[in-house]
Protein backbone atom coordinates (compact mmCIF):
# COMPACT_ATOMS: atom_id res chain seq x y z
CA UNK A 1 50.26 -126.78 210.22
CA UNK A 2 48.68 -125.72 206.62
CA UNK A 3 51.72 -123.35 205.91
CA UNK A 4 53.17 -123.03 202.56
CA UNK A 5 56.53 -122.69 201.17
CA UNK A 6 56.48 -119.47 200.38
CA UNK A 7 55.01 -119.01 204.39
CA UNK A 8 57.50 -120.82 206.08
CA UNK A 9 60.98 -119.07 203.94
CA UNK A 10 59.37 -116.08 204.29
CA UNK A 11 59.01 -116.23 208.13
CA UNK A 12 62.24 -117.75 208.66
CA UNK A 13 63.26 -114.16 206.81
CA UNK A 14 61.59 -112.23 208.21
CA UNK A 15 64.00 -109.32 210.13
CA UNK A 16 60.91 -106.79 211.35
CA UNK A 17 57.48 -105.86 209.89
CA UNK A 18 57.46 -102.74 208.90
CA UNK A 19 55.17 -99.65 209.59
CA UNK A 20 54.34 -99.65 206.50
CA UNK A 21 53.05 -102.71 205.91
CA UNK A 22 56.39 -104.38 204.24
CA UNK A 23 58.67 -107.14 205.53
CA UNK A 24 61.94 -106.25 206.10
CA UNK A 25 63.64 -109.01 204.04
CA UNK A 26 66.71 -111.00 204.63
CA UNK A 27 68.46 -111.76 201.61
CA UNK A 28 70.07 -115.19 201.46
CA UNK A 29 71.73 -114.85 198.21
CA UNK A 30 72.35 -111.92 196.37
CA UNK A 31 73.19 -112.57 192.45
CA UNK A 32 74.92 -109.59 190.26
CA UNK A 33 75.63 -109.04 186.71
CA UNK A 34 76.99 -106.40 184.43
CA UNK A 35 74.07 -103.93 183.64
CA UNK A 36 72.03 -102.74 186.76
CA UNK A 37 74.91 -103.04 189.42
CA UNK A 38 77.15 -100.14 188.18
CA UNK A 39 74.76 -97.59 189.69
CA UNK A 40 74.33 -99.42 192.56
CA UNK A 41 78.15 -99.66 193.51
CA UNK A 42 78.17 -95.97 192.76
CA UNK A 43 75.85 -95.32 194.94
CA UNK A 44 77.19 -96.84 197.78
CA UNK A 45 80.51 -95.43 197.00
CA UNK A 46 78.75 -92.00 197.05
CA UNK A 47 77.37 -92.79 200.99
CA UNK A 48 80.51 -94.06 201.46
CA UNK A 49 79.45 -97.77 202.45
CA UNK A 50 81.06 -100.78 201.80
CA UNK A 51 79.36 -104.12 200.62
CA UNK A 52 77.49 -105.57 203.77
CA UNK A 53 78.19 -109.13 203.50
CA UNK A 54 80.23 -110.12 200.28
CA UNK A 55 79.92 -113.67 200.98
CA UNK A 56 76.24 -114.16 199.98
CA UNK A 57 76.83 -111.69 196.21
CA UNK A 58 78.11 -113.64 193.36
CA UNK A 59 78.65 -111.78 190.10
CA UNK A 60 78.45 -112.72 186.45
CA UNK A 61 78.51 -111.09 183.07
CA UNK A 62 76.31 -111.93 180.39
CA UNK A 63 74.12 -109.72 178.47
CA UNK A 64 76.91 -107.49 177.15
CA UNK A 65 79.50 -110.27 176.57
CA UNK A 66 79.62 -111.24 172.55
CA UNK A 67 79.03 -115.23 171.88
CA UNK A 68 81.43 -114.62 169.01
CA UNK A 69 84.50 -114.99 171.01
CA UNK A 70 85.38 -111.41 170.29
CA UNK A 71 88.40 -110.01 172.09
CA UNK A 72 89.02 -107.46 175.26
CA UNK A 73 88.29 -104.74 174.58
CA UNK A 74 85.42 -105.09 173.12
CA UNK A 75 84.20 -103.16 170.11
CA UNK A 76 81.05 -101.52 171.27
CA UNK A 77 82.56 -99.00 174.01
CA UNK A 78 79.49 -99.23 176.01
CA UNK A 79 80.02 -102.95 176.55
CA UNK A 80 83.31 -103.08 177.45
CA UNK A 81 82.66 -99.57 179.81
CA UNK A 82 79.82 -102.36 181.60
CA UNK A 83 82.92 -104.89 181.78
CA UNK A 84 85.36 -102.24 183.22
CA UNK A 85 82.78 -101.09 185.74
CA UNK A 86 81.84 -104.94 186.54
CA UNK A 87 85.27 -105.98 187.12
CA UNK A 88 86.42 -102.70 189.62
CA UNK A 89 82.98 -103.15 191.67
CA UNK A 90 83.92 -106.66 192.20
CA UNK A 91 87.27 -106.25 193.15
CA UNK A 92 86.46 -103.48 195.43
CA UNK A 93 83.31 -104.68 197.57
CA UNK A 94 85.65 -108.52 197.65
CA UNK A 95 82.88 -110.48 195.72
CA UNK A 96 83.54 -113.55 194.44
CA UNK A 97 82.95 -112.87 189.87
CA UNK A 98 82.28 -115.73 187.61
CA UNK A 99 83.89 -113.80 184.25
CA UNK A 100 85.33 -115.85 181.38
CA UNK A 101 88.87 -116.57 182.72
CA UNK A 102 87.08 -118.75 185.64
CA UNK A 103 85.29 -121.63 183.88
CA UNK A 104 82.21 -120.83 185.01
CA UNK A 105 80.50 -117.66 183.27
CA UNK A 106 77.29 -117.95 181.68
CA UNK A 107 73.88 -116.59 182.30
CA UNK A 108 73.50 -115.53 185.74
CA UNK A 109 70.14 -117.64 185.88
CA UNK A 110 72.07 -120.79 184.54
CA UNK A 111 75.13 -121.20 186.93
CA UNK A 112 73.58 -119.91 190.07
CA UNK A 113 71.65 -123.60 189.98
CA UNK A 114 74.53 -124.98 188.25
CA UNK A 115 76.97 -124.28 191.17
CA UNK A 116 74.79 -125.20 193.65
CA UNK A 117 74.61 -121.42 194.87
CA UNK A 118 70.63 -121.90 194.25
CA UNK A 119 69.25 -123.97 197.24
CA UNK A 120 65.97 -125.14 198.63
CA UNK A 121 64.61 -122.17 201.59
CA UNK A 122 67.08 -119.47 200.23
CA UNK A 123 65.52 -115.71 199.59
CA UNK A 124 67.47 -114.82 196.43
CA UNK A 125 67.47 -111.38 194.85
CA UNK A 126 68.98 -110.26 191.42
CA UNK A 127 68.77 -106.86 189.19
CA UNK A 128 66.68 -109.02 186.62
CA UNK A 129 63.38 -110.03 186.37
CA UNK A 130 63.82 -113.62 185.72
CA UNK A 131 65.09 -114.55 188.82
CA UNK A 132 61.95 -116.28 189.62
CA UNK A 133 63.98 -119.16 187.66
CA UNK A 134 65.71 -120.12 191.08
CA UNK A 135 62.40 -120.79 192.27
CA UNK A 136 62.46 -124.39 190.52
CA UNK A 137 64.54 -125.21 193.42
CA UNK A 138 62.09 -124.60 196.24
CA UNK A 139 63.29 -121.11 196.95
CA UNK A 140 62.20 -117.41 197.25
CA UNK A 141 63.59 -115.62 194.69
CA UNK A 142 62.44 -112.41 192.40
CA UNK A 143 64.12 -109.62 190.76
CA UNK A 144 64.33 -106.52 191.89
CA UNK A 145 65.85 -102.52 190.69
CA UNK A 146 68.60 -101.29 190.71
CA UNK A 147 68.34 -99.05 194.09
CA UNK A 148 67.18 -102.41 195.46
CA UNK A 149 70.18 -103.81 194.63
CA UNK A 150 72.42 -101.28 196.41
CA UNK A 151 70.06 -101.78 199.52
CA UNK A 152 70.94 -105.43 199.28
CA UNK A 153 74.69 -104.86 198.96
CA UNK A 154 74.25 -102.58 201.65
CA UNK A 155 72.37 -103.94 204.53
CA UNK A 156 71.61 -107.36 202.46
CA UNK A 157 67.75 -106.50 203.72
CA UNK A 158 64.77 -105.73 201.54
CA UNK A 159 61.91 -103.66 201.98
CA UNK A 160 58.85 -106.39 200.37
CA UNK A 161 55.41 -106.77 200.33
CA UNK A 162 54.58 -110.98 200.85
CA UNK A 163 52.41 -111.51 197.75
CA UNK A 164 49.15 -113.63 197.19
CA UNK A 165 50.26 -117.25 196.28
CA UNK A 166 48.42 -119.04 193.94
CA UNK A 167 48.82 -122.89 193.26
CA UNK A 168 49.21 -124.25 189.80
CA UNK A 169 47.98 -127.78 189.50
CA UNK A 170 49.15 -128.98 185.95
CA UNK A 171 47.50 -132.60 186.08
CA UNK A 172 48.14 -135.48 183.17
CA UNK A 173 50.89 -136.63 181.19
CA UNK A 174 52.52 -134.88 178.64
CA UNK A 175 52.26 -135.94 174.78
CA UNK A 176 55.22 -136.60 172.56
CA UNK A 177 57.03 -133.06 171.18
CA UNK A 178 55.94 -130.84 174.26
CA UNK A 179 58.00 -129.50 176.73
CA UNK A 180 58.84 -127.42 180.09
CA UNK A 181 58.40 -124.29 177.74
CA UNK A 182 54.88 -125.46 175.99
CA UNK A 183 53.63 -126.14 179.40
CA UNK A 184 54.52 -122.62 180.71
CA UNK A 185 53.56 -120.69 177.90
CA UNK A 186 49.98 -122.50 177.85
CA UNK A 187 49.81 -121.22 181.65
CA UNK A 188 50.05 -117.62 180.23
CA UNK A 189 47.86 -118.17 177.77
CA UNK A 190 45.19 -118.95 179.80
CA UNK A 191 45.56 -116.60 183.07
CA UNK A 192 47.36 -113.53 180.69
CA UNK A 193 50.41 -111.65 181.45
CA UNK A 194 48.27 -110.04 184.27
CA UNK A 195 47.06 -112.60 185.93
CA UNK A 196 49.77 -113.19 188.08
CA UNK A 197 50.06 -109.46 189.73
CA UNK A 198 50.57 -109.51 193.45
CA UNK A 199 50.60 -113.02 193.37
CA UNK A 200 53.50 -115.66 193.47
CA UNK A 201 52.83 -118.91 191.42
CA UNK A 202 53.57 -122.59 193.36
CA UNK A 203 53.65 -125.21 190.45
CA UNK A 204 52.44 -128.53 191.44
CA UNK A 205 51.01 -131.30 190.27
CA UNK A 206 51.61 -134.83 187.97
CA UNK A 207 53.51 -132.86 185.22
CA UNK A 208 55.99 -130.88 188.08
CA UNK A 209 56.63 -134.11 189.94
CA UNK A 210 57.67 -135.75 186.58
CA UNK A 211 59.54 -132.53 185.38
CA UNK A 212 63.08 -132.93 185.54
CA UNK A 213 64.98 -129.87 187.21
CA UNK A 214 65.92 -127.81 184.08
CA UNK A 215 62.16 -128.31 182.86
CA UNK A 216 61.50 -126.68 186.42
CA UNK A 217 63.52 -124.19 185.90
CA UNK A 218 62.48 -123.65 182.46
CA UNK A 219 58.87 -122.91 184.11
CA UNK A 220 59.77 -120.84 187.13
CA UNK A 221 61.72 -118.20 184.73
CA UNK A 222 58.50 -117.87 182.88
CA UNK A 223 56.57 -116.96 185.95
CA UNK A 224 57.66 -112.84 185.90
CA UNK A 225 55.97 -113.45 182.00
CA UNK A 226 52.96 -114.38 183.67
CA UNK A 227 52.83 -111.32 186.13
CA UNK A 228 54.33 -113.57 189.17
CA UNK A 229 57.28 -111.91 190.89
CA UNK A 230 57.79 -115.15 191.77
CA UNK A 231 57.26 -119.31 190.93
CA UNK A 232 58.51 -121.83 192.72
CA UNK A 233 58.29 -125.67 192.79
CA UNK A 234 58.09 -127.61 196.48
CA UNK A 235 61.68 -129.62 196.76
CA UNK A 236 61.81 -132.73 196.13
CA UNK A 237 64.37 -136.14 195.20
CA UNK A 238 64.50 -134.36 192.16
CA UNK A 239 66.06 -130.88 193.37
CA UNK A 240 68.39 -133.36 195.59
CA UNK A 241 69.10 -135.61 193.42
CA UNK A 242 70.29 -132.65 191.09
CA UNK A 243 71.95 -130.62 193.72
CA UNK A 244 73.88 -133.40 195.10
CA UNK A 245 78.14 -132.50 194.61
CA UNK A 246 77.60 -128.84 193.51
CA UNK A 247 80.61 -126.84 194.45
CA UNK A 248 78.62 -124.80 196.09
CA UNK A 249 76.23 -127.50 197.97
CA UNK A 250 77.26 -129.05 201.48
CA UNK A 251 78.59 -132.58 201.50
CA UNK A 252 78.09 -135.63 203.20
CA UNK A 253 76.79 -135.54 206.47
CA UNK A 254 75.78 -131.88 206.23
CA UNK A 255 73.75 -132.48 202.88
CA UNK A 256 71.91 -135.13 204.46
CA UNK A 257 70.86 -132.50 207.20
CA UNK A 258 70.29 -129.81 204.79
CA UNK A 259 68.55 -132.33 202.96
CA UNK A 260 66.08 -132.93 205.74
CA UNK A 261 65.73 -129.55 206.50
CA UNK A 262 64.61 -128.57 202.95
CA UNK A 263 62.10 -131.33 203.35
CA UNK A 264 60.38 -129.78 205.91
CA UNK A 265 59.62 -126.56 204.11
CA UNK A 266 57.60 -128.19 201.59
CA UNK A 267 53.71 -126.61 201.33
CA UNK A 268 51.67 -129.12 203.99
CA UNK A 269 49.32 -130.98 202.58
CA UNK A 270 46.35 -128.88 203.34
CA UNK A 271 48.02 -125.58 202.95
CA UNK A 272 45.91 -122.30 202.34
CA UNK A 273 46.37 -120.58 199.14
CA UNK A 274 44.62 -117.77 198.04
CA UNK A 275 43.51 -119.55 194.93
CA UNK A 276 43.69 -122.83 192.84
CA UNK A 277 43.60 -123.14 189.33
CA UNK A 278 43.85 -126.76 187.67
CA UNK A 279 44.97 -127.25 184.18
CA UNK A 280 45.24 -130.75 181.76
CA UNK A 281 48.43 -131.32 180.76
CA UNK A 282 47.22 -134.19 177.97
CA UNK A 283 45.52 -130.90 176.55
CA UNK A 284 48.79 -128.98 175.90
CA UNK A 285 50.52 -129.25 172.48
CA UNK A 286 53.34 -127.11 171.40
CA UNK A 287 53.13 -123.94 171.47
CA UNK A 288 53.83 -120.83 169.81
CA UNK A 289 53.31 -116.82 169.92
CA UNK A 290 51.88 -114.97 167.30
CA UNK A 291 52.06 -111.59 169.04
CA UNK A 292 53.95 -108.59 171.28
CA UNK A 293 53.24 -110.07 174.32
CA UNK A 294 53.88 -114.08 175.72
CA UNK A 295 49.93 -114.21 176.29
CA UNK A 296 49.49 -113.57 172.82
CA UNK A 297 49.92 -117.54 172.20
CA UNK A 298 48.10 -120.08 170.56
CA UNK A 299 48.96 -124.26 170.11
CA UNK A 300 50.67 -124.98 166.61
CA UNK A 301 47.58 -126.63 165.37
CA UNK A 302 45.63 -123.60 165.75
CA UNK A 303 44.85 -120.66 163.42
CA UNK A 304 45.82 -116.78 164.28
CA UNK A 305 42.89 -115.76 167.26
CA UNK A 306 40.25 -112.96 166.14
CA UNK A 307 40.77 -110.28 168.03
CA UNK A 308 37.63 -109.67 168.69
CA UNK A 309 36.94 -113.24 170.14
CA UNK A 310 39.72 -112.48 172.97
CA UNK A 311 39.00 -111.66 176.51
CA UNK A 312 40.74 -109.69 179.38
CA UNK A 313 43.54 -106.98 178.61
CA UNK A 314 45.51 -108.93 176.00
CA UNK A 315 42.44 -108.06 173.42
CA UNK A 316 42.93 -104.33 173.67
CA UNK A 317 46.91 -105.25 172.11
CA UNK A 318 45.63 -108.21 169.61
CA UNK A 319 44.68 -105.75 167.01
CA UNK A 320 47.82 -103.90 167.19
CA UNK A 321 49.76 -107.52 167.06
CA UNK A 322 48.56 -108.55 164.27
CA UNK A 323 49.54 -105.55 162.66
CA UNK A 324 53.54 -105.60 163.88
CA UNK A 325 53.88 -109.19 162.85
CA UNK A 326 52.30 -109.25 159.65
CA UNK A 327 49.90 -111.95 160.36
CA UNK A 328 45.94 -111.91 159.83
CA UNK A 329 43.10 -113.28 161.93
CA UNK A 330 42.41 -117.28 161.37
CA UNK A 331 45.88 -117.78 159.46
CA UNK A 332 47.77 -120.98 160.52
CA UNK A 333 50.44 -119.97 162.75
CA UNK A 334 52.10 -123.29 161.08
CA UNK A 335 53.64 -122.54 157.71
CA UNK A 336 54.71 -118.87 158.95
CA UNK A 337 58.63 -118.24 157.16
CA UNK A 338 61.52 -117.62 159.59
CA UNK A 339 64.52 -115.77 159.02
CA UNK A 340 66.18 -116.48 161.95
CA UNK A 341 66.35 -119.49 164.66
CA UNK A 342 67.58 -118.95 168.33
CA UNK A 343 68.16 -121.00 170.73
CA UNK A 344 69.54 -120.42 174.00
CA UNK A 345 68.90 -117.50 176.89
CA UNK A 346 68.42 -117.98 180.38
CA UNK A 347 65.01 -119.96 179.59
CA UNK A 348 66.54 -122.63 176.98
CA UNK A 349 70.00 -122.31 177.08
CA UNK A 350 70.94 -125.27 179.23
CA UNK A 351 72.35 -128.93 178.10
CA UNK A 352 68.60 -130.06 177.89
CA UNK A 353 67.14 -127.88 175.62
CA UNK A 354 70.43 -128.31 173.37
CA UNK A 355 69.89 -131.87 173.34
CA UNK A 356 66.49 -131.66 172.93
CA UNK A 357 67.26 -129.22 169.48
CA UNK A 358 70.35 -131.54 168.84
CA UNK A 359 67.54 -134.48 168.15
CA UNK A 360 65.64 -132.48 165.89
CA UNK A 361 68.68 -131.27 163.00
CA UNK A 362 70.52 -134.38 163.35
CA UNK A 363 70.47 -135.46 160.12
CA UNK A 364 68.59 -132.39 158.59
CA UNK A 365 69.74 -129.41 157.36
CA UNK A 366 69.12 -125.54 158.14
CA UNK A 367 66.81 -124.00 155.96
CA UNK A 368 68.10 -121.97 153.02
CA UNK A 369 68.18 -118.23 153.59
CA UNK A 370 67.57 -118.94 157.54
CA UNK A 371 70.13 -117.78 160.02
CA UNK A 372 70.36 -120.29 162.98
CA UNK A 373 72.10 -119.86 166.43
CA UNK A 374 72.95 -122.69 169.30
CA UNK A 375 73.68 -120.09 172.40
CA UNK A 376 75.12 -122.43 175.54
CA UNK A 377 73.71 -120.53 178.99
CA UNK A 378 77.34 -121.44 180.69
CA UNK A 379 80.68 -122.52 180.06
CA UNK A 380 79.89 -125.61 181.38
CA UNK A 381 76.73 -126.31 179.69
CA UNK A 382 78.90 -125.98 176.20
CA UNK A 383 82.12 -127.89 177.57
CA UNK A 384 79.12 -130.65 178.38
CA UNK A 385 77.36 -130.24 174.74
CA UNK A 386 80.96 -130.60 173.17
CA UNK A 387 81.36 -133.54 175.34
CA UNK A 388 78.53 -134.81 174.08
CA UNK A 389 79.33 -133.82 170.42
CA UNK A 390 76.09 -131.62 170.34
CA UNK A 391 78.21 -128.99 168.61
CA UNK A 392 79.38 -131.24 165.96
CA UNK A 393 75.61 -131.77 165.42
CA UNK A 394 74.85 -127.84 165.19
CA UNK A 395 77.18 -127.02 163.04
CA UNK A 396 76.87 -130.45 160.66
CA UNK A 397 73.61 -128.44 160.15
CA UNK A 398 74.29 -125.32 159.51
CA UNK A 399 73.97 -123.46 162.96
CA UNK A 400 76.52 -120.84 164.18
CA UNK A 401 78.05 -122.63 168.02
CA UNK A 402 78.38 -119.81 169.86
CA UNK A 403 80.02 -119.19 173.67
CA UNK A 404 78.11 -118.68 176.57
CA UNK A 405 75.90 -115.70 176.98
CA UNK A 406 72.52 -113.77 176.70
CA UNK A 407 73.03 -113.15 173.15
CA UNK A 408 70.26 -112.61 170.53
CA UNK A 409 67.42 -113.26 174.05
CA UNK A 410 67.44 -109.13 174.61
CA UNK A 411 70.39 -108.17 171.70
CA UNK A 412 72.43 -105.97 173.91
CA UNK A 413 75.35 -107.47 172.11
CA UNK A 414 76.21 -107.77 168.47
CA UNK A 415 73.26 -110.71 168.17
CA UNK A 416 70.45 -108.91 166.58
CA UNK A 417 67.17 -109.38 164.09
CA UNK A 418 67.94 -106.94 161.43
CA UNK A 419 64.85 -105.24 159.94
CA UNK A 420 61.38 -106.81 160.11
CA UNK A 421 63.12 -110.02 160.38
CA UNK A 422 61.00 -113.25 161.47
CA UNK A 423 62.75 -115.07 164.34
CA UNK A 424 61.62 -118.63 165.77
CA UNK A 425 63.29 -117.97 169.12
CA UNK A 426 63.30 -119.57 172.60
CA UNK A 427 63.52 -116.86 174.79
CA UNK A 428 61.35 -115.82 177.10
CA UNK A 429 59.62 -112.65 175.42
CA UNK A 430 58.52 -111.36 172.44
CA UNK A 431 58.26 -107.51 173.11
CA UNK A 432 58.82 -104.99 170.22
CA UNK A 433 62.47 -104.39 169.92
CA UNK A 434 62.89 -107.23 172.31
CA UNK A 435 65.27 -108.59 169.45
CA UNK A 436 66.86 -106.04 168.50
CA UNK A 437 65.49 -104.45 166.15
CA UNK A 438 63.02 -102.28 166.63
CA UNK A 439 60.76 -103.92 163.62
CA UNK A 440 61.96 -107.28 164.15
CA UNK A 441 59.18 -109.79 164.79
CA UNK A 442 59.70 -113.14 167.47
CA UNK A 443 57.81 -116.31 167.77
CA UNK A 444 58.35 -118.01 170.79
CA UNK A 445 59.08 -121.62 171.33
CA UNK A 446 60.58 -124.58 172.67
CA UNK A 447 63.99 -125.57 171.94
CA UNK A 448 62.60 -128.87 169.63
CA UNK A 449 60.11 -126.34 167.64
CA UNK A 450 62.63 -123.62 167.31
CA UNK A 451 64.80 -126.10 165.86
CA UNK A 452 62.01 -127.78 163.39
CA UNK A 453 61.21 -124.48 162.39
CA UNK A 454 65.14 -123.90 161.56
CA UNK A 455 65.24 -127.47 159.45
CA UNK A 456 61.93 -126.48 157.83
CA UNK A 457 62.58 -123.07 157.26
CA UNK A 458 58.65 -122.43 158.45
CA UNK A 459 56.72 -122.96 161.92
CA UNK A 460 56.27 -126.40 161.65
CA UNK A 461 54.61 -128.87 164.26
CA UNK A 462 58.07 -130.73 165.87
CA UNK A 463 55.61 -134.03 166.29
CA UNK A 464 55.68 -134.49 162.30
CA UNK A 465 59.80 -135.04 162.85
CA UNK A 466 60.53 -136.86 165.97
């Protein structure tokens, strides 16, 4: 056997090949939220189907819902139409809907793991492109469109080409100050935001099989910023250790079976990939962007990139990056002002990266003139941070402690950069208008940086605090 992961879930899968040259796709676990279903549901309703199997769709809502605890209904009337239309879908196709009255809304990428509805082997679809995150798990999972999404509630089958798979081998140990997030966005930085196109991306190697699971997961959402569909780490004690008494997870006897079972779809030893790339994780310091794109990244110690000393398709956007964010060629991208400090989305937002801010402000204070936001990716990652008295921490500094939600990641919500703001922000891109505002400018970083850069009121190296 030299079968992979990704070989072995995708067989198991696998309904029919199709003429065309597809796999016709079982769908193990079908995720929803409030933005691409509506069409979907209307669609069906206009064929007059009914949801296939409502069992395997779980719904959410999170990048319309405010973090400011505003009231039903909400003031923008788009919003609260997306909440309306959410809430009748639901009830109508019998799917089981994480909102706020349940306990457990938050980021649909956040409680699928956290409720144990993420599991090793699964094929999981969702109408968003970071649904590679369940892939830190050991499954299959990738976003896919809207009509996709009514051809999953429908038949729960998908029409799929098997990508390429290409084996990360991040090798080393880690130095003090960098995280799941550095170690991602170096990736990028070195094979672009193409370089993952028609492949998926298995992450192995020392740093992985130290990585704890939200680090993992941290990683795999990354992967779609890379140009992978889809990332995925082999299962492991971790993953078991951390999926162990999920609601959602089987108990006793029959976890110990399931456990076994996920064992066995780990990549062999000798599997074939398509290609190997090997990268020194002793080598990686924190990181941050400087541009429009995630590849468009440099290590804090280092100065803005010339343009004309880039290779491969980020150089034809350099020149126009430098440009939107106001920065010139061989500045230090330490010392650059913020305006405004996020922290949270579907990449950071869980109790780990809180913690890991947490450890930073304690003690400090927010910058003056800097806005600074602590965005938990669930109702039970904040219940745990106020457990913890994380919040107490936030706000002794200055940050606004916010409910659960997408917030200020994509700012289709009342969270948004106004003007050319500068915002030190751990989200997972740093697109034009990404923010917001159509002029607003983002640096991305980890949770720790995000939050020196909040104390500091600059882009500041996190290994001069901590």
């Amino acid at each position: 056997m030299r079968e992979t992961l990704l070989d072995k879930v995708w067989a198991v899968h696998t309904v029919r090949e199709l003429a065309s040259g597809q796999t016709q796709l079982f769908i193990g676990l079908h995720l929803v939220h409030e933005v691409t279903s509506p069409q979907a549901f209307q669609m069906l309703r206009e064929r007059d189907l009914e949801v296939r199997f409502p069992g395997r769709t779980f719904a959410t809502v999170d990048h319309i819902i405010p973090t400011d605890g505003e009231a039903r209904p909400l003031a923008d009337d788009m919003a609260e139409q997306m909440f309306v239309e959410i809430e009748r879908n639901v009830a109508d196709g019998g799917i089981k809907f994480f909102d706020e009255a349940s306990g457990r809304q938050g980021i649909v990428h956040v409680i699928g793991p956290e409720l144990g509805l993420t599991q090793p082997g699964m094929t999981i679809a969702c109408g968003d492109s970071h649904t590679s995150t369940h892939g830190a798990l050991g499954a299959v999972a990738f976003g896919i469109g809207t009509s996709q999404v009514r051809d999953v509630l429908a038949t729960q089958c998908l029409a799929v080409e098997k990508p390429k798979l290409r084996r990360i081998e991040v090798n080393g140990r880690l130095g003090n100050g960098v995280f799941a997030k550095d170690v991602i966005l170096h990736i990028i930085g070195r094979l672009g935001v193409h370089g993952g196109v028609g492949y998926a991306y298995e992450y192995a190697g020392d740093v992985f099989d130290s990585m704890s699971m939200e680090g993992r997961l941290t990683v795999c959402n990354m992967s779609i910023e890379g140009g992978a569909r889809i990332g995925y780490v082999n299962p492991d004690e971790t993953a078991y250790k951390f999926l162990r008494g999920r609601p959602y997870v089987p108990a006793g006897a029959e976890f110990d079976r399931a456990r076994d079972w996920w064992g066995g779809l780990r990549s062999e030893v000798n599997a074939d990939y398509d290609d190997v790339v090997a990268l020194d994780g002793a080598a990686i310091e924190p990181m941050v962007t400087w541009g429009i794109n995630p590849g468009h990244v440099v290590g804090v110690s280092q100065p803005v990139p010339d343009p004309a000393q880039l290779d491969g398709p980020d150089a034809a956007s350099a020149v126009e990056a430098l440009e939107f964010m106001q920065l010139d060629t061989g500045q230090p991208i330490a010392g650059r002002p913020i305006d405004v400090a996020f922290i949270g989305s579907c990449t950071n937002g869980r109790l780990s990266d809180l913690r890991e801010a947490a450890a930073v402000v304690e003690g400090r204070r927010v910058a003056a003139g800097v806005k600074a936001l602590a965005v938990p990716g669930s109702q039970r990652v904040r219940e745990q941070a106020e457990e913890m008295g994380l919040d107490e921490i936030f706000r002794a500094a200055g940050f606004e402690w916010r409910e659960a939600g997408c917030s200020m990641c994509l700012a289709m919500n009342s969270d948004k950069l106004v003007g050319d703001q500068m915002s030190a922000s751990t989200s997972n891109r740093n697109f034009k208008g990404r923010q917001g505002s159509p002029t607003g400018r983002t640096l991305l970083m980890s949770p720790a940086m995000v939050a020196a850069a909040a104390v500091s009121g600059e882009v500041t190296d996190v290994r001069e605090l901590v």
